[in-house]
C-alpha atoms as a PDB file:
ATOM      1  CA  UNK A   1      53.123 -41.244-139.929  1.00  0.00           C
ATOM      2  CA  UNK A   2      51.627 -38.843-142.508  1.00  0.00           C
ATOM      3  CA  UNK A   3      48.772 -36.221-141.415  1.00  0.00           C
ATOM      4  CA  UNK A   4      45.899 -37.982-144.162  1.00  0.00           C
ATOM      5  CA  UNK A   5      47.028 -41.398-142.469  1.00  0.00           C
ATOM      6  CA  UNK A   6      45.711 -39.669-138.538  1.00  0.00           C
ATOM      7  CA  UNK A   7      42.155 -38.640-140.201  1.00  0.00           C
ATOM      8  CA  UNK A   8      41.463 -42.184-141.161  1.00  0.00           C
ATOM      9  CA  UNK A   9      41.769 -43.687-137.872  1.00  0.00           C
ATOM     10  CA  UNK A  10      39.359 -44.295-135.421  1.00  0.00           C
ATOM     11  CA  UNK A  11      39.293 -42.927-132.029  1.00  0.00           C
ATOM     12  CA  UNK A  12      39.828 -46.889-130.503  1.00  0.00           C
ATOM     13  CA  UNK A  13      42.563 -47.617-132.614  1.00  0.00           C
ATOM     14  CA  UNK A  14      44.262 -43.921-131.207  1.00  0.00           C
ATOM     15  CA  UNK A  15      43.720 -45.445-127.559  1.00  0.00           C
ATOM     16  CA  UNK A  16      46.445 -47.817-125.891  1.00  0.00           C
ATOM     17  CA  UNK A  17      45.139 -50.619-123.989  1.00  0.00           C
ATOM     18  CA  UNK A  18      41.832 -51.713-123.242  1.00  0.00           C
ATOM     19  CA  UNK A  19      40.730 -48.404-121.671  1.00  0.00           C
ATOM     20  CA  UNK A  20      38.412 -46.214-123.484  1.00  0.00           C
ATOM     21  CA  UNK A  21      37.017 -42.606-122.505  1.00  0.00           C
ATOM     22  CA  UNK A  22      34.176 -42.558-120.501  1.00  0.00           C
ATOM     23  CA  UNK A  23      32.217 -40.030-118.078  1.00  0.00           C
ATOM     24  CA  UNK A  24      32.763 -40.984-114.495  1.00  0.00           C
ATOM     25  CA  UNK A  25      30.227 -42.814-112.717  1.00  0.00           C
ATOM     26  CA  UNK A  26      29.912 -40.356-109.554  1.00  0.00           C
ATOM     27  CA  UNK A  27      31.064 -36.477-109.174  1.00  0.00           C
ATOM     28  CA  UNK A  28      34.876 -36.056-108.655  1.00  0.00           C
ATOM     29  CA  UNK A  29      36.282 -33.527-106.502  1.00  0.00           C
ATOM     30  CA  UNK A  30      38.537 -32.331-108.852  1.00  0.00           C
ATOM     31  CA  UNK A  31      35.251 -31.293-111.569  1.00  0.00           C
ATOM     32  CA  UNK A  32      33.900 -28.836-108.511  1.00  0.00           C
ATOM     33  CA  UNK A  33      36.081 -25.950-107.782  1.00  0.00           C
ATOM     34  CA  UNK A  34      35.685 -23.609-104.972  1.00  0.00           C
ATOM     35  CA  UNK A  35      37.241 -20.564-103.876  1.00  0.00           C
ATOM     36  CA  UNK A  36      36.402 -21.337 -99.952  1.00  0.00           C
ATOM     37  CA  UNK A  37      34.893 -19.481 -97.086  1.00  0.00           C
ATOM     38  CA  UNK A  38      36.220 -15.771 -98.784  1.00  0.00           C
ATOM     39  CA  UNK A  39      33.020 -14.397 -99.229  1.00  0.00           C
ATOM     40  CA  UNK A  40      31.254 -11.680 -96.100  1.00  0.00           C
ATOM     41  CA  UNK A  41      27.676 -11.379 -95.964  1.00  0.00           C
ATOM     42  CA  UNK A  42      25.695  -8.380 -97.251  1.00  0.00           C
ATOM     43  CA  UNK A  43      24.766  -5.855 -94.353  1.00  0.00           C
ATOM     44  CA  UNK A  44      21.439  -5.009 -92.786  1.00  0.00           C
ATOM     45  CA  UNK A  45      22.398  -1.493 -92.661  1.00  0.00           C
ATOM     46  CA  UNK A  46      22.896   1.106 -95.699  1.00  0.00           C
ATOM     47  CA  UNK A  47      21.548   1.814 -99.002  1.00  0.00           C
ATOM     48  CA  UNK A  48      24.405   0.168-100.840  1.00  0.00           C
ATOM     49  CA  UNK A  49      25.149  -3.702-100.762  1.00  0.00           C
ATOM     50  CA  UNK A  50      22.180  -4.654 -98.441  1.00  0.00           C
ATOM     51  CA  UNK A  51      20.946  -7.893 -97.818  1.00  0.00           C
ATOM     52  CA  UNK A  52      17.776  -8.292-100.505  1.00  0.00           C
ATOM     53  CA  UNK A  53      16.103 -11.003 -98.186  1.00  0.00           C
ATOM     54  CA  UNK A  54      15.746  -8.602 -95.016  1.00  0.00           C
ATOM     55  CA  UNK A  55      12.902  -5.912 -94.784  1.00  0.00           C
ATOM     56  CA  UNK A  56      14.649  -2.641 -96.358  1.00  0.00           C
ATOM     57  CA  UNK A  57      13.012   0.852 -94.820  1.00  0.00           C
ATOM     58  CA  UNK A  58      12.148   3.587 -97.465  1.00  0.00           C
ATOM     59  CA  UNK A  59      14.864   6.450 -97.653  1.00  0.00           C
ATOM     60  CA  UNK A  60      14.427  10.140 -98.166  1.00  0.00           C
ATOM     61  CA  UNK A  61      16.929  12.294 -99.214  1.00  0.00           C
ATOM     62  CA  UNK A  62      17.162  16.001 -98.461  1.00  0.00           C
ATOM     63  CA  UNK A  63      17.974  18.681-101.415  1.00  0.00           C
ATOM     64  CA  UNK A  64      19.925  21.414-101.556  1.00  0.00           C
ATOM     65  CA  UNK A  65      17.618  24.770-101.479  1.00  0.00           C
ATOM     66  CA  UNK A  66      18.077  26.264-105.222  1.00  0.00           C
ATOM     67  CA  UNK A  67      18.729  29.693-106.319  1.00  0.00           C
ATOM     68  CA  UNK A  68      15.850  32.130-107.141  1.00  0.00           C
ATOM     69  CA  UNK A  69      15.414  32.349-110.657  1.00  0.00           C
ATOM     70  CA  UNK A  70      16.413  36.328-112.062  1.00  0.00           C
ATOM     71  CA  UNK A  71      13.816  37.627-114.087  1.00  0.00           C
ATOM     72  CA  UNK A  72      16.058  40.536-115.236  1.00  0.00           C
ATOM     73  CA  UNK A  73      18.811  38.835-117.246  1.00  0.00           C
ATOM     74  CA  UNK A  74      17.353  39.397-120.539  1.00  0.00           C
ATOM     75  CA  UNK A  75      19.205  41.743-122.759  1.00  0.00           C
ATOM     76  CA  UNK A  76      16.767  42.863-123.953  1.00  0.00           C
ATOM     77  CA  UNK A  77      15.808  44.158-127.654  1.00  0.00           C
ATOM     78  CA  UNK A  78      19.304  44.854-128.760  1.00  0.00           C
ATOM     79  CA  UNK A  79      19.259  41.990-131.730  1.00  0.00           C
ATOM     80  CA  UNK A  80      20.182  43.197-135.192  1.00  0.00           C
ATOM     81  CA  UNK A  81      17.644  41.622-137.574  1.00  0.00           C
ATOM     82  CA  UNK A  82      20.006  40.414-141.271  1.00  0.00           C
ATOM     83  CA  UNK A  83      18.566  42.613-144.269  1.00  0.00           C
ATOM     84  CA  UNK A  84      17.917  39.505-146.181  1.00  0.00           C
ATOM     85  CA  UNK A  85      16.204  37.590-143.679  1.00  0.00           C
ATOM     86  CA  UNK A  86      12.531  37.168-144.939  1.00  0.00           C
ATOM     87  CA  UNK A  87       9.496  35.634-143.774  1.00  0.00           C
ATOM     88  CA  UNK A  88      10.209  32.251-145.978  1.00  0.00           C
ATOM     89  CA  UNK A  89      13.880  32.037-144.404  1.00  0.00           C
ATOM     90  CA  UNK A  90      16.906  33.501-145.471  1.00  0.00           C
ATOM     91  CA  UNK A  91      17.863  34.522-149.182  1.00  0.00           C
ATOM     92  CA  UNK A  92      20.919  34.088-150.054  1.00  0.00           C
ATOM     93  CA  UNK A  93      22.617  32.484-153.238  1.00  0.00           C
ATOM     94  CA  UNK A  94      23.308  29.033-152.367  1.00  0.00           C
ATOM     95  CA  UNK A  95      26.953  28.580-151.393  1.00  0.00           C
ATOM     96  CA  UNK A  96      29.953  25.311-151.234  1.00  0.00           C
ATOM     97  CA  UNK A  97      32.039  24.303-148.788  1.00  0.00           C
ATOM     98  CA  UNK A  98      35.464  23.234-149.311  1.00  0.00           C
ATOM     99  CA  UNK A  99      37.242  19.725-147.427  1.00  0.00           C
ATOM    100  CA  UNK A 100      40.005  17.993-147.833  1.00  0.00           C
ATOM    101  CA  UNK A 101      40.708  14.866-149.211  1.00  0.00           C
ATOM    102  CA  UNK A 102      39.288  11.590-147.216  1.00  0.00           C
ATOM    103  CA  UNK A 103      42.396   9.410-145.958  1.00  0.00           C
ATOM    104  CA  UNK A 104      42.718   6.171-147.906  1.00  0.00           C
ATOM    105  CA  UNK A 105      41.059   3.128-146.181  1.00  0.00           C
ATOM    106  CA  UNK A 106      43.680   0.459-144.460  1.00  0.00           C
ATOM    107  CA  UNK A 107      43.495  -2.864-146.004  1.00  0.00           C
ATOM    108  CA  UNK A 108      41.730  -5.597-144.056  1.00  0.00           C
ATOM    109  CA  UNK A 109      44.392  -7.670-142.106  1.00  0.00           C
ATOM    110  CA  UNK A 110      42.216 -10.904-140.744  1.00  0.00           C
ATOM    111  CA  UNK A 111      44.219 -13.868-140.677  1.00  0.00           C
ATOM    112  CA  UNK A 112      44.973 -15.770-144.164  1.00  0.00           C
ATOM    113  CA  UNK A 113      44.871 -19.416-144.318  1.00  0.00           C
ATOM    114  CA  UNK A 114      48.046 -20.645-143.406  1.00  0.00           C
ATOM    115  CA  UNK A 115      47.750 -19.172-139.870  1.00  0.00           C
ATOM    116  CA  UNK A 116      45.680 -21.726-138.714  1.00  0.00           C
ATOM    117  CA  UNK A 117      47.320 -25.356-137.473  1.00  0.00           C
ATOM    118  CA  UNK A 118      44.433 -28.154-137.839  1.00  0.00           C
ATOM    119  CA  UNK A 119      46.662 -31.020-136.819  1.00  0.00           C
ATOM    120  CA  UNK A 120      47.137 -29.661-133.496  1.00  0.00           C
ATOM    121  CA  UNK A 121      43.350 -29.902-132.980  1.00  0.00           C
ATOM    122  CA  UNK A 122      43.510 -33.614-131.698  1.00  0.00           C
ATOM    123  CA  UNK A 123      41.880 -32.796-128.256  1.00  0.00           C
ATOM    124  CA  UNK A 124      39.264 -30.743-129.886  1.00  0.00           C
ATOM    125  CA  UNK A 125      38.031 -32.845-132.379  1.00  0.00           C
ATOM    126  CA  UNK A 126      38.853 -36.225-130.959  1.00  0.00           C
ATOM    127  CA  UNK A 127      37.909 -38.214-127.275  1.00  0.00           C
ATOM    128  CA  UNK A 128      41.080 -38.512-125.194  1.00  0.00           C
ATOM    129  CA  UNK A 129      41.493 -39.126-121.326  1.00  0.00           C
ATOM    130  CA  UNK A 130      41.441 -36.558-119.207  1.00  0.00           C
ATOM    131  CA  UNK A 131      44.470 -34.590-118.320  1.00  0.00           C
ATOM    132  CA  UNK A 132      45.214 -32.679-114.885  1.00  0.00           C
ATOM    133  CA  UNK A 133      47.969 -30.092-113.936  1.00  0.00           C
ATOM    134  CA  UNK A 134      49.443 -29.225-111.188  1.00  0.00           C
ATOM    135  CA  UNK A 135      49.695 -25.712-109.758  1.00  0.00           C
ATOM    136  CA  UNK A 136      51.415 -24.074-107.119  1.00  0.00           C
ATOM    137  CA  UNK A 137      49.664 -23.181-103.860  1.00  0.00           C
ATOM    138  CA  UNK A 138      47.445 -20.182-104.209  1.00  0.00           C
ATOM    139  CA  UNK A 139      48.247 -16.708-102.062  1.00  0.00           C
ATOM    140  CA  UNK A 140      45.126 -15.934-101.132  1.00  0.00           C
ATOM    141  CA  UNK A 141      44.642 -19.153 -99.233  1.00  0.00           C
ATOM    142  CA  UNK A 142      48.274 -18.813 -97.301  1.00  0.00           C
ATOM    143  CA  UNK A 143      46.910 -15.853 -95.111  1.00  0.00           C
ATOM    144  CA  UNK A 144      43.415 -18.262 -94.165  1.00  0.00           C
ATOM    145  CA  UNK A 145      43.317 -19.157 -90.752  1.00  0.00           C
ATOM    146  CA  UNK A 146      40.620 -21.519 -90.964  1.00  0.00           C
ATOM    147  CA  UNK A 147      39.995 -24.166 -87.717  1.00  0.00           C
ATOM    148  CA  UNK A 148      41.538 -28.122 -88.544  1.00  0.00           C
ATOM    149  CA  UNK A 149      40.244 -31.327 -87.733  1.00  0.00           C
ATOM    150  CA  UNK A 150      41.665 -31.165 -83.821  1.00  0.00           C
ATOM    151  CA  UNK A 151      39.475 -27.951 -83.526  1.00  0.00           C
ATOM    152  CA  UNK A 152      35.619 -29.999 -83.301  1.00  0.00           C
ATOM    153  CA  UNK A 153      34.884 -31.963 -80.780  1.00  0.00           C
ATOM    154  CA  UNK A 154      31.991 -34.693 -81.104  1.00  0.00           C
ATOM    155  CA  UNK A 155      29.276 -34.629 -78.187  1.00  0.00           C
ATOM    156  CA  UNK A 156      30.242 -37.064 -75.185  1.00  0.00           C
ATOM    157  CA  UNK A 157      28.155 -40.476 -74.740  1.00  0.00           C
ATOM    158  CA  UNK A 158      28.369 -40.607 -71.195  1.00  0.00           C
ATOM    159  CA  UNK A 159      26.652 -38.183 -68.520  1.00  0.00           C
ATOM    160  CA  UNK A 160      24.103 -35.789 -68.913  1.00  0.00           C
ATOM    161  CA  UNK A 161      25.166 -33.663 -71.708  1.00  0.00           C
ATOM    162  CA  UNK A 162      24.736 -36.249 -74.372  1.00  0.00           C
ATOM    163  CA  UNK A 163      22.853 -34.923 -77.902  1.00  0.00           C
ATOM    164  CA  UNK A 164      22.206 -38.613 -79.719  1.00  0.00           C
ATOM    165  CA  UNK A 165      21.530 -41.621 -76.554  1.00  0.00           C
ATOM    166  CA  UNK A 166      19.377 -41.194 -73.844  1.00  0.00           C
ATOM    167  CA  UNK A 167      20.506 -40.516 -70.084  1.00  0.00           C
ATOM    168  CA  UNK A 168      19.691 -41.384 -66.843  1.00  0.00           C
ATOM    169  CA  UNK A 169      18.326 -38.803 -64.243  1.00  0.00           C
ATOM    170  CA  UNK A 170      21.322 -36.976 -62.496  1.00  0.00           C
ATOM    171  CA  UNK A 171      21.536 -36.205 -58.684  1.00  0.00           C
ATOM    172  CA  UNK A 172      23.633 -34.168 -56.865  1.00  0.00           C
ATOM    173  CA  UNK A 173      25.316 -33.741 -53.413  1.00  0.00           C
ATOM    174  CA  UNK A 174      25.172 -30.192 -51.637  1.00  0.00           C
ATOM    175  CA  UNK A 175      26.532 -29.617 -47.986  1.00  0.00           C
ATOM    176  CA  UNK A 176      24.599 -29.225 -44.947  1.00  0.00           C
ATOM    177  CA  UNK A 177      22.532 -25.705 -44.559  1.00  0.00           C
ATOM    178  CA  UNK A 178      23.025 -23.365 -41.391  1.00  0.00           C
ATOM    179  CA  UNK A 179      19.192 -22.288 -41.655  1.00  0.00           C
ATOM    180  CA  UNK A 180      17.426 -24.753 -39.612  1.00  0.00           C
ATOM    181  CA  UNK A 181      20.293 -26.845 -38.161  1.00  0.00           C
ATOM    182  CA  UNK A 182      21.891 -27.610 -34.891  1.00  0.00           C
ATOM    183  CA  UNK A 183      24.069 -24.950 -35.015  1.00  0.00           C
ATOM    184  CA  UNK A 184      22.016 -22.239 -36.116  1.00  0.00           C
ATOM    185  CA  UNK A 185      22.064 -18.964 -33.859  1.00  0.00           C
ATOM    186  CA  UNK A 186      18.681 -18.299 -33.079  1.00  0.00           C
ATOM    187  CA  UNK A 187      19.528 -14.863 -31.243  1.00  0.00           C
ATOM    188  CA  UNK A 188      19.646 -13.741 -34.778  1.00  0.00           C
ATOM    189  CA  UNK A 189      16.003 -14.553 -35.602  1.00  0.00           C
ATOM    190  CA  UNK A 190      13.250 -12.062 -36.030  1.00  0.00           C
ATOM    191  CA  UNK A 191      11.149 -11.658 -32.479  1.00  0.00           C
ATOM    192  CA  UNK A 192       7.499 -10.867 -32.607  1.00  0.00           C
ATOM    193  CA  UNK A 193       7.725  -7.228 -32.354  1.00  0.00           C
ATOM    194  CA  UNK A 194       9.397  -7.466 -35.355  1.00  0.00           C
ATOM    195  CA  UNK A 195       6.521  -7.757 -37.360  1.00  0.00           C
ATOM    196  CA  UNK A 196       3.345  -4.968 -38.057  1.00  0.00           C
ATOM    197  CA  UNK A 197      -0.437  -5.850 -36.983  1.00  0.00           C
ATOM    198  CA  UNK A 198      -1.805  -6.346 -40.614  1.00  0.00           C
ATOM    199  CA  UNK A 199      -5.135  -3.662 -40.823  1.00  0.00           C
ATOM    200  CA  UNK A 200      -8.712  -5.684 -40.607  1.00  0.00           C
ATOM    201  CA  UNK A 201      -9.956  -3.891 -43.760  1.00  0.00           C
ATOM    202  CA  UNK A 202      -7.310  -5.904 -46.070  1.00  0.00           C
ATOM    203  CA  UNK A 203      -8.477  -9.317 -45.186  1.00  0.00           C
ATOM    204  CA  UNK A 204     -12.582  -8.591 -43.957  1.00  0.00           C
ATOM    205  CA  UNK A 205     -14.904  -5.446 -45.368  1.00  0.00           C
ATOM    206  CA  UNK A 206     -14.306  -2.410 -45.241  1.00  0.00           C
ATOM    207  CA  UNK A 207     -17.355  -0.244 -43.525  1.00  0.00           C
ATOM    208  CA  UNK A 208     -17.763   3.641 -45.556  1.00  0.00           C
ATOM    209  CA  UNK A 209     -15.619   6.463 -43.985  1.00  0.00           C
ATOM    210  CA  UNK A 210     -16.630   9.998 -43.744  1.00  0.00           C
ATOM    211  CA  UNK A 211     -14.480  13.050 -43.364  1.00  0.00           C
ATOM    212  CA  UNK A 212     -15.457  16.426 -40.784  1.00  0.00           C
ATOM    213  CA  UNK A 213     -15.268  19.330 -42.574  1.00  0.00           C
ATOM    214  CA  UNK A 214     -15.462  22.827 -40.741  1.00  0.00           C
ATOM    215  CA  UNK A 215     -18.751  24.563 -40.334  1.00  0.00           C
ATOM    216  CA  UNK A 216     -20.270  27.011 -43.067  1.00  0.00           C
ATOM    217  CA  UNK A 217     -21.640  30.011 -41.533  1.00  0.00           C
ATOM    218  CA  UNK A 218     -25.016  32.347 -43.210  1.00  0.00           C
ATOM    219  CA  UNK A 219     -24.165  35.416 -44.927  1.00  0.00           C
ATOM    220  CA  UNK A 220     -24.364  38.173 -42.657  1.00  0.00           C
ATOM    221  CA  UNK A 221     -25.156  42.492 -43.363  1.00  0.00           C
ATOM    222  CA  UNK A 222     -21.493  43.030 -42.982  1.00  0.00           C
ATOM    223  CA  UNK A 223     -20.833  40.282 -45.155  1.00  0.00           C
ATOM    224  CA  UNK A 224     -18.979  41.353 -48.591  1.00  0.00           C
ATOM    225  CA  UNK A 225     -21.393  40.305 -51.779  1.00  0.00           C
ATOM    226  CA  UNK A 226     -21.322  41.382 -55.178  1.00  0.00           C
ATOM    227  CA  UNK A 227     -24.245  44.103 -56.055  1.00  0.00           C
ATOM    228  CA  UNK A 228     -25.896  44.708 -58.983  1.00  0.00           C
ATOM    229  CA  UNK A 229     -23.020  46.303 -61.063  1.00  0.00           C
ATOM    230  CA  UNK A 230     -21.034  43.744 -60.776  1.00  0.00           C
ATOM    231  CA  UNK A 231     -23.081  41.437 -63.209  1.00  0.00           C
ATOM    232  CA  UNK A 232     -23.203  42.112 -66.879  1.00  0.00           C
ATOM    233  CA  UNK A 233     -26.498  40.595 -68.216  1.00  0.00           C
ATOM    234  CA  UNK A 234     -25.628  41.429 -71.889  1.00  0.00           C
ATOM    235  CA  UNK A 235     -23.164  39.242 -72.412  1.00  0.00           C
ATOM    236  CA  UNK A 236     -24.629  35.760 -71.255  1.00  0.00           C
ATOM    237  CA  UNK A 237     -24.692  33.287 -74.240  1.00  0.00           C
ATOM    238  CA  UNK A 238     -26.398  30.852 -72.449  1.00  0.00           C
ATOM    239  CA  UNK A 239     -29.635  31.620 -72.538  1.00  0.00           C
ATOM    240  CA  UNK A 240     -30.127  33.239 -76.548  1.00  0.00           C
ATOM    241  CA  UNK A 241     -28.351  32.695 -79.771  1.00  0.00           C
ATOM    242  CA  UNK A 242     -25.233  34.458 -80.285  1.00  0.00           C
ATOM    243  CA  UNK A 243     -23.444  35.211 -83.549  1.00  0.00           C
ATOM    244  CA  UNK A 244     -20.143  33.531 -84.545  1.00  0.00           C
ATOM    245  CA  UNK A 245     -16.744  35.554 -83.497  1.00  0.00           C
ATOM    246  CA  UNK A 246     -13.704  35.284 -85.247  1.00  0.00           C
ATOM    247  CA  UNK A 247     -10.032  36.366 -83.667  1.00  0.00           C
ATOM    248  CA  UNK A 248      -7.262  37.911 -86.198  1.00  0.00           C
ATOM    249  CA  UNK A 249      -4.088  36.709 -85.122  1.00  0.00           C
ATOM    250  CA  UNK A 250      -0.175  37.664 -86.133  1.00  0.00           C
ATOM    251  CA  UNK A 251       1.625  35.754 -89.119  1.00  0.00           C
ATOM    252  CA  UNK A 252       4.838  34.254 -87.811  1.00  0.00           C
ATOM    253  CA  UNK A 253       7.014  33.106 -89.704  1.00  0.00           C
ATOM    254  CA  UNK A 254       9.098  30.135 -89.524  1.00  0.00           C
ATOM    255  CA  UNK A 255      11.930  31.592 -90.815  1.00  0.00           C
ATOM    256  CA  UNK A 256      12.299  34.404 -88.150  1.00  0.00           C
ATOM    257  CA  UNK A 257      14.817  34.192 -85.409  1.00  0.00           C
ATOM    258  CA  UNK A 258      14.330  34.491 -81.843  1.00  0.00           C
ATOM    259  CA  UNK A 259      15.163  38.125 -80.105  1.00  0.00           C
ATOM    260  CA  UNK A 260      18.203  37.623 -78.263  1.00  0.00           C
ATOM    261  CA  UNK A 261      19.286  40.103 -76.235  1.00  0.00           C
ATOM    262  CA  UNK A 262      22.545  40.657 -74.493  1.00  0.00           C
ATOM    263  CA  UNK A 263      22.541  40.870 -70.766  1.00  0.00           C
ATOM    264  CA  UNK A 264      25.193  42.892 -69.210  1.00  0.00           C
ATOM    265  CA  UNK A 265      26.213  41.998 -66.022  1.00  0.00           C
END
């Protein structure tokens, strides 16, 4: 059949049978493609790759101390100034510069006209079925150990443990104790003496305590008291205004190492 014979068709009379192309009615599987569970969650810890819908502390970085700058690296005035360098600029005859010759520029090589094969364009420009291939089995998904069907388990109906029905209230059995039984030994229980008098104060009031304290004798002639001299009158602040004092101290400085000395034995 010749090529201008294709153009005048229609698209049902290309079609066999009474199908025609269509959009399916509900989502296939084979229109969604996944790559699986391959992908880790960002971290919580880091500057890099962090998780941007977690709180994120500020970070500080610390810098390196820098060099002090020399103020003597100037060479000072040991410039020669050009004789015909003037206040305007310099004045000189103007002067040309020699190139060589430009290469020659390539000729354009696009694609010409006959390159091009529009009667392979049927898919493009036409409505045909759909058309699936079939691949091998990917390598990244051989090394997946990802749980099967025999892995869940659904919740049990019966008992205690069930998620979806109601249950029943659950008893259980537990032996017989030894405290308080026939058998008991009750040499090994705790006799009265066992136990201290609890103090009255806890449980009724408490009356007020008082202490004895030794007995404070009157200053005697051969007791030791300060005299006169011993007092300094001038220098009580308590009693009158006294101008503000100011203390000069050392400046330390936080660069300067602690004295360690060597202790011979």
């Amino acid at each position: 059949m010749p090529v201008h014979s294709l153009k005048t068709m229609t698209s049902d009379e290309l079609c066999v049978g009474p199908w025609r192309p269509h959009r399916p009615r509900r989502p296939i599987a084979a229109l969604y493609g996944s790559p699986g569970p391959k992908y880790a969650l960002p971290g919580l810890i880091g500057a890099f790759q962090h998780d941007p819908t977690k709180y994120k502390a500020p970070m500080f970085s610390f810098g390196a101390r820098h060099e002090e700058a020399n103020t003597s690296c100037s060479p000072g005035p040991t410039y020669l100034i050009p004789s015909n360098m003037t206040r305007m600029g310099r004045s000189v005859t103007p002067a040309f510069s020699l190139l060589g010759r430009p290469k020659q520029l390539q000729l354009s090589q696009v694609p010409g006209p006959g390159q091009y094969s529009p009667e392979r364009s049927g898919k493009m420009t036409i409505r045909s079925a759909p058309a699936y291939s079939l691949f091998g089995r990917r390598r990244d998904r051989s090394t997946a150990h990802t749980p099967g069907p025999a892995t869940y388990t659904l919740p049990p109906m019966l008992g205690h443990k069930t998620v979806v029905a109601p249950s029943a209230p659950n008893y259980t059995l537990q032996g017989r104790s030894k405290t308080a039984s026939f058998h008991e030994d009750r040499n090994k229980t705790p006799g009265p003496a066992a136990y201290n008098v609890v103090d009255p104060y806890i449980y009724r009031q408490k009356p007020p305590q008082y202490s004895i304290k030794g007995r404070n004798f009157a200053p005697e002639e051969n007791t030791k008291t300060p005299g006169p001299g011993a007092h300094y009158p001038e220098r009580v602040t308590f009693t009158k205004a006294k101008a503000p004092s100011f203390t000069f101290g050392l400046r330390h400085s936080q660069y300067l190492a602690p004295l360690i000395v060597n202790q011979e034995e």
